[in-house]
N, C-alpha and C. Protein backbone atom coordinates (compact mmCIF):
# COMPACT_ATOMS: atom_id res chain seq x y z
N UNK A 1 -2.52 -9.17 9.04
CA UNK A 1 -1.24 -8.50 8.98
C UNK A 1 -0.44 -8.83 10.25
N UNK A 2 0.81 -9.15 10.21
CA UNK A 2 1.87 -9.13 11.40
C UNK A 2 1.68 -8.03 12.36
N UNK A 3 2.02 -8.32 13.18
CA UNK A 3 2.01 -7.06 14.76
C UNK A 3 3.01 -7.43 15.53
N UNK A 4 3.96 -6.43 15.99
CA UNK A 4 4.64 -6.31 16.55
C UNK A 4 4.58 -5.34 17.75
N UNK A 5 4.31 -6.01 19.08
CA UNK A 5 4.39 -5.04 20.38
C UNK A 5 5.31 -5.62 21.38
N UNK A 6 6.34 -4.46 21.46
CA UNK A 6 7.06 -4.92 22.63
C UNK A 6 6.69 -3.88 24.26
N UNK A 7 6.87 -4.47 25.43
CA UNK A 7 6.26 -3.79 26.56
C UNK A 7 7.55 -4.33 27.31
N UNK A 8 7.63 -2.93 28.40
CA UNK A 8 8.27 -3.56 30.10
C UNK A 8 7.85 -3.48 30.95
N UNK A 9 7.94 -4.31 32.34
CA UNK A 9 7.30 -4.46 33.21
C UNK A 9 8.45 -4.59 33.95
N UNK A 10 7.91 -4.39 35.58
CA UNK A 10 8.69 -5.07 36.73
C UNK A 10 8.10 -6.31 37.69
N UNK A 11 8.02 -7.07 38.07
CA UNK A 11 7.41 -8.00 38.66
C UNK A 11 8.12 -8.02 40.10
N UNK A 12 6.31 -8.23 40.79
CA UNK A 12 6.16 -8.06 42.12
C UNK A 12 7.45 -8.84 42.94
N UNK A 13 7.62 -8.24 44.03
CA UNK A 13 9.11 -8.80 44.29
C UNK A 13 8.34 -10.07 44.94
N UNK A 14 7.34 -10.41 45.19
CA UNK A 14 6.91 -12.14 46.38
C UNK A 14 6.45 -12.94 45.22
N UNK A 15 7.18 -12.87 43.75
CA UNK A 15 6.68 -13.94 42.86
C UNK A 15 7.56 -14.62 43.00
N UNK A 16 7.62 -15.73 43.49
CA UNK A 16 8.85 -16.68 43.53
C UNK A 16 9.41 -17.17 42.30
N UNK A 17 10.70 -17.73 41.88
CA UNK A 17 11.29 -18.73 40.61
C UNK A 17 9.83 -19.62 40.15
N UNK A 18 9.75 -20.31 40.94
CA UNK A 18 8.86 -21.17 40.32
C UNK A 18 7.60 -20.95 40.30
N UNK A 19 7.14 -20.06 40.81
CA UNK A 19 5.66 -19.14 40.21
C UNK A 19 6.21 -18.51 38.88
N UNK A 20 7.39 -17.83 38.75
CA UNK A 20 7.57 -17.54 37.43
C UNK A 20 7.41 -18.36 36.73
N UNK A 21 8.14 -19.53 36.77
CA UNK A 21 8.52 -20.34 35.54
C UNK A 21 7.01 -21.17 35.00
N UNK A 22 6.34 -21.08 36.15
CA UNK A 22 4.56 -22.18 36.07
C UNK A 22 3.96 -20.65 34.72
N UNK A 23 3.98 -19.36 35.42
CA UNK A 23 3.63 -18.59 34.81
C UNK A 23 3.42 -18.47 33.17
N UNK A 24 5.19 -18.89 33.18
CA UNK A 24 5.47 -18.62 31.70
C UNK A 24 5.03 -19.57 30.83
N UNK A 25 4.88 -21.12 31.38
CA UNK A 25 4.34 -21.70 30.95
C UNK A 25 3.19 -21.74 30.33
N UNK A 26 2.19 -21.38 31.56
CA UNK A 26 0.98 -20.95 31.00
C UNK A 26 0.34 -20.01 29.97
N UNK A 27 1.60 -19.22 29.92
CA UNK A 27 0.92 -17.95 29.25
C UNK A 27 1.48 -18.60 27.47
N UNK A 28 2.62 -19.32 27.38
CA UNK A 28 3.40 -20.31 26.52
C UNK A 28 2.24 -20.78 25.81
N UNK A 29 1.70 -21.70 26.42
CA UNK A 29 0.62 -22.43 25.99
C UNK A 29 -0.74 -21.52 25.35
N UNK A 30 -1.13 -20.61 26.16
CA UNK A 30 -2.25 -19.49 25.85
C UNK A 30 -1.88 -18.76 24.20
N UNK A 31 -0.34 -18.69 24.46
CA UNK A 31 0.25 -17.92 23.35
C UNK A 31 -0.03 -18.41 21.81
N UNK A 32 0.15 -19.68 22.34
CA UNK A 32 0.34 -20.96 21.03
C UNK A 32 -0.93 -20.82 20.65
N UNK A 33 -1.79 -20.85 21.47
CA UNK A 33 -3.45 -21.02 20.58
C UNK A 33 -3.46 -19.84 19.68
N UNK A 34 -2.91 -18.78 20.35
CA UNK A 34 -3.15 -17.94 19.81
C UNK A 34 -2.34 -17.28 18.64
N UNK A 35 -1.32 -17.84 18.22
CA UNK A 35 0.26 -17.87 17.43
C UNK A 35 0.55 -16.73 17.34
N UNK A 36 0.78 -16.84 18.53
CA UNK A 36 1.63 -15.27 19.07
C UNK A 36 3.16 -16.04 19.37
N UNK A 37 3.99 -15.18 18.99
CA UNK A 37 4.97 -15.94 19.00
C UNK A 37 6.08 -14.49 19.56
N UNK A 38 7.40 -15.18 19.86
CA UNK A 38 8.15 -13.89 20.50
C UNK A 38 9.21 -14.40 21.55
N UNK A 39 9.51 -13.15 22.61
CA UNK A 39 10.62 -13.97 23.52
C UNK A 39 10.78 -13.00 24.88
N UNK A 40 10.76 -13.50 26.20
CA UNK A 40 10.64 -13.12 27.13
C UNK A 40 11.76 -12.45 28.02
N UNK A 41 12.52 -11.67 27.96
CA UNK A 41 13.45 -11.19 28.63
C UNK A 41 13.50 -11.15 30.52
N UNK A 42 14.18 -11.47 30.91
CA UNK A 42 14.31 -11.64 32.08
C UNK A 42 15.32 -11.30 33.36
N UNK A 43 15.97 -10.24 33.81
CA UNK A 43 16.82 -9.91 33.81
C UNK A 43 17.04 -10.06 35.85
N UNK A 44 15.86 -10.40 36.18
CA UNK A 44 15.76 -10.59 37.75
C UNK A 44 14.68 -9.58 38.84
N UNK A 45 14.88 -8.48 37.68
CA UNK A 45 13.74 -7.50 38.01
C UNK A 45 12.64 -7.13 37.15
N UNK A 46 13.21 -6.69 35.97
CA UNK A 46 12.43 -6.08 34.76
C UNK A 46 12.22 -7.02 33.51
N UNK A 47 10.91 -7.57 33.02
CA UNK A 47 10.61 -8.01 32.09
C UNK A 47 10.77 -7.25 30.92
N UNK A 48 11.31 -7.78 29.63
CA UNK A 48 11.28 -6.67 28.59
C UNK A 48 10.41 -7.89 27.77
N UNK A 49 9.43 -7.68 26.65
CA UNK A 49 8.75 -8.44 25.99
C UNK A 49 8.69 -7.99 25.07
N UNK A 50 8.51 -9.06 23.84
CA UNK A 50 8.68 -9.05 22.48
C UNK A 50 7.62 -9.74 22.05
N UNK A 51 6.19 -9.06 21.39
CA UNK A 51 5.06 -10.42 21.10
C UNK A 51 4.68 -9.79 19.48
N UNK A 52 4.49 -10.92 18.97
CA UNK A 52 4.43 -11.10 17.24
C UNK A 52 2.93 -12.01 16.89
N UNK A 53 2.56 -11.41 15.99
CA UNK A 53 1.78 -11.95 15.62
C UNK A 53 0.28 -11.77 14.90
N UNK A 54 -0.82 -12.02 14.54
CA UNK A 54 -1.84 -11.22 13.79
C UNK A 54 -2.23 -10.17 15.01
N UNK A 55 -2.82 -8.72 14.75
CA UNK A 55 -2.52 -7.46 15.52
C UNK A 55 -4.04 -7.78 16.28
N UNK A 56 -5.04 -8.81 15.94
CA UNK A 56 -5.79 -8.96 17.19
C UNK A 56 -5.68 -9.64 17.89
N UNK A 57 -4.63 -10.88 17.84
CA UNK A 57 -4.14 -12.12 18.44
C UNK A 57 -3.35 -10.98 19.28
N UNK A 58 -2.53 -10.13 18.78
CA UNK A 58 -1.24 -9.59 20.20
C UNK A 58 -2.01 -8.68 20.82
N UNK A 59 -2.86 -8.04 20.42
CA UNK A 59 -3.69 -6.69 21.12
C UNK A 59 -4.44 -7.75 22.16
N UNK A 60 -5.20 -8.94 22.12
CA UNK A 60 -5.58 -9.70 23.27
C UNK A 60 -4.93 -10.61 23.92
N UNK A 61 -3.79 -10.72 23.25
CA UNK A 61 -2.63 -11.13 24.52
C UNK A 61 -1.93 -9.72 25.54
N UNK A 62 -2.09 -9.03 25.11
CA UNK A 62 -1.38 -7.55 26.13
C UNK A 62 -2.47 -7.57 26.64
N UNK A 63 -3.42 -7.44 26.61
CA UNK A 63 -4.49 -6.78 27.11
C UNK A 63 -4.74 -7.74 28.39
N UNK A 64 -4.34 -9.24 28.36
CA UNK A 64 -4.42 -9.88 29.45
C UNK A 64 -3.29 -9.84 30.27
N UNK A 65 -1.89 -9.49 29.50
CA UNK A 65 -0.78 -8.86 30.16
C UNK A 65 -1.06 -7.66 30.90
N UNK A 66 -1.82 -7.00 30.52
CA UNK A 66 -1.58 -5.91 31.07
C UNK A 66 -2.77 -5.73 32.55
N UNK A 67 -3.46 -7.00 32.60
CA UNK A 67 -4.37 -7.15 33.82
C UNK A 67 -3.80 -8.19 35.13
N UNK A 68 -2.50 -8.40 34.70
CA UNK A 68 -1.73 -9.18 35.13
C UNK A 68 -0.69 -8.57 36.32
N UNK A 69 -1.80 -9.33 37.52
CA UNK A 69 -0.93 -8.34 38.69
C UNK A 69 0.16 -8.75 39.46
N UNK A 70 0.54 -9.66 38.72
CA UNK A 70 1.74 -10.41 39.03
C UNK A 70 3.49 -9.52 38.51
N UNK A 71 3.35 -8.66 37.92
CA UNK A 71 4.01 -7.20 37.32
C UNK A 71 3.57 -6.17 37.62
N UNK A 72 4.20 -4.93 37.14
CA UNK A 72 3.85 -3.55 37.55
C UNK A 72 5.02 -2.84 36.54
N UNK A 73 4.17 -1.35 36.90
CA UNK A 73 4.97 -0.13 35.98
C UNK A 73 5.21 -0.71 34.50
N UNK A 74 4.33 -1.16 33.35
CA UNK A 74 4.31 -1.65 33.00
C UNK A 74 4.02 -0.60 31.77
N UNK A 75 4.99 -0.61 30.65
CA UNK A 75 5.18 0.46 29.60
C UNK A 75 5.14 -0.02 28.46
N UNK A 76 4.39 0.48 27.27
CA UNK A 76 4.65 0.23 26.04
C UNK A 76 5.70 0.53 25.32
N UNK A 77 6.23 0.15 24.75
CA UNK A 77 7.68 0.64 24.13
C UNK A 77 7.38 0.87 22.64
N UNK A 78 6.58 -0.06 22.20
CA UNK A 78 6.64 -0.09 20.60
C UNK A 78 5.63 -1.22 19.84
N UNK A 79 5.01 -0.40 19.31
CA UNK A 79 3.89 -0.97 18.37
C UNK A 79 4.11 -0.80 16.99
N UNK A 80 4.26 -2.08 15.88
CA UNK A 80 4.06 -1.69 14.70
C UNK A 80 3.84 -2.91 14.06
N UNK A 81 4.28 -2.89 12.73
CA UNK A 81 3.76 -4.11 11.83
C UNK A 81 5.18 -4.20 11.08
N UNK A 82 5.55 -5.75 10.87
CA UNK A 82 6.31 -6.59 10.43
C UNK A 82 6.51 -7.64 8.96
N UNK A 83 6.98 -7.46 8.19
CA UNK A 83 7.35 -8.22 7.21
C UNK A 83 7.25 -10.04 7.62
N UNK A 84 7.90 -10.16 8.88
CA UNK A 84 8.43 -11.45 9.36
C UNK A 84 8.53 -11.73 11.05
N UNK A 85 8.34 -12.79 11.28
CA UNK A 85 8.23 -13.04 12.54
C UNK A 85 10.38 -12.98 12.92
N UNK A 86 10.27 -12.21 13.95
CA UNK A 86 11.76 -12.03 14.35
C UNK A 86 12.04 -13.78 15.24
N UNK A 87 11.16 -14.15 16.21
CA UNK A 87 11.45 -15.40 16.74
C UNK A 87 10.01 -16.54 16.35
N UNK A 88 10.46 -16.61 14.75
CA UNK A 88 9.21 -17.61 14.46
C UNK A 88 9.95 -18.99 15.35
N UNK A 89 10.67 -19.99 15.49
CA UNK A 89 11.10 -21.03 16.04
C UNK A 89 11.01 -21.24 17.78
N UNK A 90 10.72 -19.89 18.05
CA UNK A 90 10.85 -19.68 19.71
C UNK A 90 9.65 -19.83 20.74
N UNK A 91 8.38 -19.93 19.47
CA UNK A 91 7.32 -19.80 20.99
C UNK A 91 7.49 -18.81 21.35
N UNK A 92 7.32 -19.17 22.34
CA UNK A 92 7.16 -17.82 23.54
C UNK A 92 8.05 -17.96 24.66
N UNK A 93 9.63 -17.89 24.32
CA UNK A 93 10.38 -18.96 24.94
C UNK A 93 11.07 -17.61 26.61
N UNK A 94 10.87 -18.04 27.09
CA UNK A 94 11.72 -17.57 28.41
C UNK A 94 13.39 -16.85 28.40
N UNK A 95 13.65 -16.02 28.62
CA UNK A 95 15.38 -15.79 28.06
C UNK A 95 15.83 -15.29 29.33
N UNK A 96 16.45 -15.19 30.59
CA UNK A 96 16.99 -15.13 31.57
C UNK A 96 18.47 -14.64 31.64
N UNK A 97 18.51 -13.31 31.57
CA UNK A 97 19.70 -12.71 31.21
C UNK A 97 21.16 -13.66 32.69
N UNK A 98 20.24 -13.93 33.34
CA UNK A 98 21.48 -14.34 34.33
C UNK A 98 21.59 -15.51 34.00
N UNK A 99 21.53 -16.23 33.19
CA UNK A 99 21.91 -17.43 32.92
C UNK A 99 22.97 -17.46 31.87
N UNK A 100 23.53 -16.14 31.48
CA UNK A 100 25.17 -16.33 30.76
C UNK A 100 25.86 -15.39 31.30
N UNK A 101 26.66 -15.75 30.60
CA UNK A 101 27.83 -14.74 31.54
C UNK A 101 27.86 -13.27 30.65
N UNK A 102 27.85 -11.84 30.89
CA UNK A 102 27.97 -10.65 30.11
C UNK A 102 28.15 -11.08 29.13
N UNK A 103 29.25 -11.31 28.55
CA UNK A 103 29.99 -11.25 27.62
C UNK A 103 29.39 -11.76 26.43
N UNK A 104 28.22 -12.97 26.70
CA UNK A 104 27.65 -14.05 25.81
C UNK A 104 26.48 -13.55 25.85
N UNK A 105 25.61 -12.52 26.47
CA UNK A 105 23.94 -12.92 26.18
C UNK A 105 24.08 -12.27 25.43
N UNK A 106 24.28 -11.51 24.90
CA UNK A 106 24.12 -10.90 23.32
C UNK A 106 24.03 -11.97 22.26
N UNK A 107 24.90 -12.61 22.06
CA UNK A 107 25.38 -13.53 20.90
C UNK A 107 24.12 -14.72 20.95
N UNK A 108 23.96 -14.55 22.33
CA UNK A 108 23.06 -15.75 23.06
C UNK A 108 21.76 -15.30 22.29
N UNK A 109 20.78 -14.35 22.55
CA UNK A 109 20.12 -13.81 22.12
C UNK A 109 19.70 -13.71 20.76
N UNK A 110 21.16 -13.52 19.92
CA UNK A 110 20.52 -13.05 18.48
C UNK A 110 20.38 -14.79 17.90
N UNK A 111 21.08 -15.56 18.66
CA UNK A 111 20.91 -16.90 18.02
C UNK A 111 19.43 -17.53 17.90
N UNK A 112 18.55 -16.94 18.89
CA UNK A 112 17.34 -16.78 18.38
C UNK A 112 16.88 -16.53 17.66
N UNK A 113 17.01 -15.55 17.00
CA UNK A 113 16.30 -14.47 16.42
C UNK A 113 16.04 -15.29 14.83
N UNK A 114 15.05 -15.61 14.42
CA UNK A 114 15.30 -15.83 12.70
C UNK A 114 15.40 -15.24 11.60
N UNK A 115 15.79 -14.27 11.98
CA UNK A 115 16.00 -13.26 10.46
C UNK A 115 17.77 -13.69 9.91
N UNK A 116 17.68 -13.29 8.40
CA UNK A 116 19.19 -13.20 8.04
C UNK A 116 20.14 -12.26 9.03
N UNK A 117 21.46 -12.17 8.67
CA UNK A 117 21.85 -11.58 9.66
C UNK A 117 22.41 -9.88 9.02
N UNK A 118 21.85 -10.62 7.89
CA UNK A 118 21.94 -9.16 6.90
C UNK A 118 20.48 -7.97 8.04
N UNK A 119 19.62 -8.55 7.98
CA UNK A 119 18.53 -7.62 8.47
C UNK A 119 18.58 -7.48 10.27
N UNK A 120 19.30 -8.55 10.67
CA UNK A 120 19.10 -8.41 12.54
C UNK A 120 19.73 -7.07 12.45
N UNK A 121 21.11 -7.02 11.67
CA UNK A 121 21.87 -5.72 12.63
C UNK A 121 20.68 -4.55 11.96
N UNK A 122 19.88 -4.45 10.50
CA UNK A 122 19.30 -2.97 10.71
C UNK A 122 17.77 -3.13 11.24
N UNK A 123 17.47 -4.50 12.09
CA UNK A 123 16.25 -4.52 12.43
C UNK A 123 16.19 -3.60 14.19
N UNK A 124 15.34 -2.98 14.17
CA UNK A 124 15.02 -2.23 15.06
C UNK A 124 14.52 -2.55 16.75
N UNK A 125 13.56 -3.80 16.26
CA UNK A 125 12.93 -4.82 17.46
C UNK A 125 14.70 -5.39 18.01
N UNK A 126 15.37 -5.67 17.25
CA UNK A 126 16.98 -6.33 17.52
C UNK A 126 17.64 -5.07 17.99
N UNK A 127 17.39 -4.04 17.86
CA UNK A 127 17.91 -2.95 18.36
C UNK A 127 17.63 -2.63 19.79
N UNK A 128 16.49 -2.70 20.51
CA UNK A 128 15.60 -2.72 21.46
C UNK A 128 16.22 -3.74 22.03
N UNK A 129 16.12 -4.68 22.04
CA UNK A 129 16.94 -6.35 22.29
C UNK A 129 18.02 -5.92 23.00
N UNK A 130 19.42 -5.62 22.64
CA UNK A 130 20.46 -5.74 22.59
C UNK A 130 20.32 -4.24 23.79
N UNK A 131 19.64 -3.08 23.32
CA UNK A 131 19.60 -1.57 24.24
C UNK A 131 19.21 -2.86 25.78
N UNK A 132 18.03 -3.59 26.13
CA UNK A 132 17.93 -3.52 27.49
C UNK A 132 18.83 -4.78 27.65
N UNK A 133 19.56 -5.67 26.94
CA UNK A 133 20.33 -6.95 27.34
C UNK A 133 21.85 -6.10 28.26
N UNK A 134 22.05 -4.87 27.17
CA UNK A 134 23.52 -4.38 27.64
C UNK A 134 22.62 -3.36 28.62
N UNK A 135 22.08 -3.11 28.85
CA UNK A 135 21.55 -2.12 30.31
C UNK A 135 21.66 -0.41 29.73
N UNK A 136 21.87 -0.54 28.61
CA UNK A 136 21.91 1.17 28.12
C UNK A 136 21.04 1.86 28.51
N UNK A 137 19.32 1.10 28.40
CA UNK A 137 18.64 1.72 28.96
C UNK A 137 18.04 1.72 30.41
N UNK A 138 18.80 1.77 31.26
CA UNK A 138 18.19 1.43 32.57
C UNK A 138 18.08 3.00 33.11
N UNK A 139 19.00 3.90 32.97
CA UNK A 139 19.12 4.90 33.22
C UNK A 139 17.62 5.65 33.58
N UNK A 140 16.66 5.61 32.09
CA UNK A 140 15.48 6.08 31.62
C UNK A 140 14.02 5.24 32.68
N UNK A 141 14.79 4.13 33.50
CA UNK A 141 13.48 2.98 34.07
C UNK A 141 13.12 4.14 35.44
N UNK A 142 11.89 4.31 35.50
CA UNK A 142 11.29 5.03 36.58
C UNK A 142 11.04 4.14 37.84
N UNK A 143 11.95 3.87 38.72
CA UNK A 143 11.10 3.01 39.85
C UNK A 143 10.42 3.60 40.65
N UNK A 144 8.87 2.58 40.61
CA UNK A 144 7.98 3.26 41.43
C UNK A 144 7.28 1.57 42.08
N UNK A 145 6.54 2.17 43.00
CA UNK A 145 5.87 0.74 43.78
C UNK A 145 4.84 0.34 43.20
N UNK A 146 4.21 -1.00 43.24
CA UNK A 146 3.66 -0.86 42.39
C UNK A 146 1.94 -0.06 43.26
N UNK A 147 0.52 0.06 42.41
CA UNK A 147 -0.50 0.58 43.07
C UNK A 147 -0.99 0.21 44.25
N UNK A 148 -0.74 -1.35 44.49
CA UNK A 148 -1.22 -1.21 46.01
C UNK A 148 -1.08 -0.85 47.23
N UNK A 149 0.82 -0.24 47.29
CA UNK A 149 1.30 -0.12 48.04
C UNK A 149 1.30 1.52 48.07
N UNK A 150 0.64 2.32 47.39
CA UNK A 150 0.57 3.85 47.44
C UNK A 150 -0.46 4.26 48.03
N UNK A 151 -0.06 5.82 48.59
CA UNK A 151 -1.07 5.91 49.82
C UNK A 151 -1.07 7.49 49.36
N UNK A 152 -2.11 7.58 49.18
CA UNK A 152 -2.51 9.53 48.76
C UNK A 152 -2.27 10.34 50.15
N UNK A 153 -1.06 10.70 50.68
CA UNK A 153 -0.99 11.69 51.38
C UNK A 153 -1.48 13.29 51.02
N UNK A 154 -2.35 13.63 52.21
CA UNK A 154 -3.12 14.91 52.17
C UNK A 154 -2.29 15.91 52.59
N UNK A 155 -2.02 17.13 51.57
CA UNK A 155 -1.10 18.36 52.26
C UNK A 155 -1.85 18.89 53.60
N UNK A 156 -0.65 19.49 54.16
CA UNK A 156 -1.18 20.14 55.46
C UNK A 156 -2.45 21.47 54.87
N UNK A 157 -3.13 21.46 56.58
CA UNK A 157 -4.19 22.09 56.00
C UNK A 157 -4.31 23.78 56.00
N UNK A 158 -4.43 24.00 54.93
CA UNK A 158 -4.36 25.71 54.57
C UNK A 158 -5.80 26.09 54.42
N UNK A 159 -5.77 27.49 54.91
CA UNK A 159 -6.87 28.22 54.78
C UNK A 159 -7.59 27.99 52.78
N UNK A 160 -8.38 27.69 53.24
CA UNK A 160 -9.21 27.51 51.63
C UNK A 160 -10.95 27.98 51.54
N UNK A 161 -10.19 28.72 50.94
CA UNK A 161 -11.80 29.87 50.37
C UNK A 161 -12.73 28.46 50.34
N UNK A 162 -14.15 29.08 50.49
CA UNK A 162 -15.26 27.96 50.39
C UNK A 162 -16.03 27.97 48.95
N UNK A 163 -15.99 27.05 48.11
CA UNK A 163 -16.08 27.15 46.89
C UNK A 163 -17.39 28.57 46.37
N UNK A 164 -17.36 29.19 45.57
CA UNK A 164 -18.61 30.26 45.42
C UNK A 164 -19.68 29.56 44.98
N UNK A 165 -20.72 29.87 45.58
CA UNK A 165 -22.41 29.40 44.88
C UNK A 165 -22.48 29.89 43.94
N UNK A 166 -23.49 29.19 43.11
CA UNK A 166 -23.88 29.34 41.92
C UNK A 166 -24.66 30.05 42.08
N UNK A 167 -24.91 31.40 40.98
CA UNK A 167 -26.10 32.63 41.21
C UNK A 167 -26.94 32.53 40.65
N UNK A 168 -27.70 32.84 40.92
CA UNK A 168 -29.06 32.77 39.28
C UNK A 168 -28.62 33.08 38.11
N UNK A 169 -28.94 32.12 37.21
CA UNK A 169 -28.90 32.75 35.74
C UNK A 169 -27.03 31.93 35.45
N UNK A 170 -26.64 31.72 36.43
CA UNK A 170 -25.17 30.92 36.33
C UNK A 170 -25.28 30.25 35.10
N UNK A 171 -24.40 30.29 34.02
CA UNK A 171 -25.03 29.16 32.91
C UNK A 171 -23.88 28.07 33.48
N UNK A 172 -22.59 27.99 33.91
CA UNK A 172 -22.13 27.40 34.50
C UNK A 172 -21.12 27.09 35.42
N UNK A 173 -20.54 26.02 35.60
CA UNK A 173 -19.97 26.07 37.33
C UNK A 173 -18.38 25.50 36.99
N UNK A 174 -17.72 26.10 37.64
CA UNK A 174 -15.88 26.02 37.50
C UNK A 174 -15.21 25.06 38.41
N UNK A 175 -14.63 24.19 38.30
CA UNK A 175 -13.55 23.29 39.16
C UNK A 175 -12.32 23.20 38.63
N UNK A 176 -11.36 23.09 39.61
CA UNK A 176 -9.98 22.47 39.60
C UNK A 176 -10.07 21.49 40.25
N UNK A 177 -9.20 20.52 38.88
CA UNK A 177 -8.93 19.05 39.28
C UNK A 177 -7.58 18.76 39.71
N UNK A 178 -7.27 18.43 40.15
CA UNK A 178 -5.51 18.15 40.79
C UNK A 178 -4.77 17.06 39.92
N UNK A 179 -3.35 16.97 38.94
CA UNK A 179 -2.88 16.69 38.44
C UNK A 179 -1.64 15.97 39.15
N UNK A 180 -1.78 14.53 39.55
CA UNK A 180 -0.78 13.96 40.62
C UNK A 180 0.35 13.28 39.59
N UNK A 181 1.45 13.60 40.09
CA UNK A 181 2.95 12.83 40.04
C UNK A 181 2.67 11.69 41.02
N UNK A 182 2.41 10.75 40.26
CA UNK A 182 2.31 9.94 40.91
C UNK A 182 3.46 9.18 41.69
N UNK A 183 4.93 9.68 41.15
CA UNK A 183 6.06 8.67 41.48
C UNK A 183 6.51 9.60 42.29
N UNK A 184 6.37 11.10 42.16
CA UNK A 184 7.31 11.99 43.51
C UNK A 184 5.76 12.28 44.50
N UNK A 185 4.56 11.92 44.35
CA UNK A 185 3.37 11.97 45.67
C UNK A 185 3.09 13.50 45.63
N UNK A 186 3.19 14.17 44.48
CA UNK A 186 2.62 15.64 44.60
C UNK A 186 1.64 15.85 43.35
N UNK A 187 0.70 16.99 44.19
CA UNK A 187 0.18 17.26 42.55
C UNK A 187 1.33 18.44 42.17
N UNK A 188 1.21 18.22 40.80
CA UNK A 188 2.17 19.62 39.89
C UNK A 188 1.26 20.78 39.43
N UNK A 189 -0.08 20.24 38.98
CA UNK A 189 -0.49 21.78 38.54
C UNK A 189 -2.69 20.93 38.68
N UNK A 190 -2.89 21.96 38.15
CA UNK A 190 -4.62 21.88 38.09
C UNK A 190 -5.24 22.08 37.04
N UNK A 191 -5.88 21.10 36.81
CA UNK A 191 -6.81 21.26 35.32
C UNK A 191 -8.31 22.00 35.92
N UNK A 192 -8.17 23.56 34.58
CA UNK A 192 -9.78 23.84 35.38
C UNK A 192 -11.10 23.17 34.14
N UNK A 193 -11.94 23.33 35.44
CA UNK A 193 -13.05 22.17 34.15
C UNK A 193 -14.39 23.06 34.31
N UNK A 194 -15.06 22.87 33.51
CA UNK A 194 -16.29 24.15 33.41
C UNK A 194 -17.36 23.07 32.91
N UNK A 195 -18.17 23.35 33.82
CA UNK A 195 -19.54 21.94 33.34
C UNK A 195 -20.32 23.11 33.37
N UNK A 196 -21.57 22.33 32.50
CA UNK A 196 -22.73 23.34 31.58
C UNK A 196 -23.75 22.49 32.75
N UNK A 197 -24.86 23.16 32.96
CA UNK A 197 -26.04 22.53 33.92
C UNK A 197 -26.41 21.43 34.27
N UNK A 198 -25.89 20.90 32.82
CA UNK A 198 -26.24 19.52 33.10
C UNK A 198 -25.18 18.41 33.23
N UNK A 199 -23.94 18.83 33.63
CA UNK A 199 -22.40 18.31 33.87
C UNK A 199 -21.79 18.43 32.67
């Protein structure tokens, strides 16, 4: 059956042009074995991706995307299944929003796309397309750094009861786990967890 997953990412700011472009290549080629097919959005910061294809061929192409530390903050947008490949002719082709002028990457874009044009305007994946080409959705993009560069700051130190011993006959033992925001560096609340004797 067809599969359709589109994802966004941001990529590390010390990947140079031409580490990108070797990148895409490679992954081009990886794609093909695998006839995954689709189209790469590119906008200078944020990758938006579009991958097509049988749903274990794209589930092990993300899955190597998604170990790929050459990006970050890296979101699923949309998983489903397809009638038709939206860029059967494209490979896995590169699309670089700064390479037209506003006015044209739209038009630029759907000229890809192989569907009639009866179905682009009520196709949905073309909907998605066109939302991050015109920037509608940027509003909703969370910037955060990516994991290597975060550092678990410890709150100042407050008086804290010393956890209670366990009594005889305890059948079992209580913790709070700390629930971190990871993008504002706080925890928000505490999960309590209750293990039986034997965890």
């Amino acid at each position: 059956m067809l599969s359709t997953l589109i994802y966004r990412s941001q990529l590390v700011a010390s990947v140079s042009p031409e580490r990108l472009l070797a990148l895409v290549e490679r992954a081009s080629i990886k794609n093909a074995e695998a006839e995954v097919t689709g189209i790469l959005l590119y906008d200078g910061q944020y990758f938006f991706q579009v991958l097509e294809g049988k749903v274990d061929n794209v589930q092990t192409v993300f899955q190597r995307i998604c170990q790929d530390d050459r990006h970050f903050n890296l979101i699923e947008l949309m998983r489903d299944y397809a009638p038709a490949r939206r860029f059967g002719n494209a490979g896995m082709a590169l699309f670089d929003l700064r390479d037209y002028p506003q006015h044209t990457v739209v038009d630029a874009l759907l000229k890809r796309v192989t569907l009639s044009d009866e179905r682009i305007k009520q196709d949905r994946v073309v909907k998605f397309l066109r939302s991050f080409v015109e920037g509608r959705d940027k509003a909703t993009f969370i910037q955060i750094d990516p994991a290597s560069l975060w550092t678990l700051t410890l709150p100042l130190k407050q008086d804290v009861q010393p956890a209670g011993q366990q009594t005889s006959g305890q059948r079992c033992e209580f913790a709070l786990q700390p629930i971190v925001d990871a993008t504002n560096r706080q925890i928000v609340s505490c999960e309590a967890l209750i293990r039986g004797p034997h965890g």
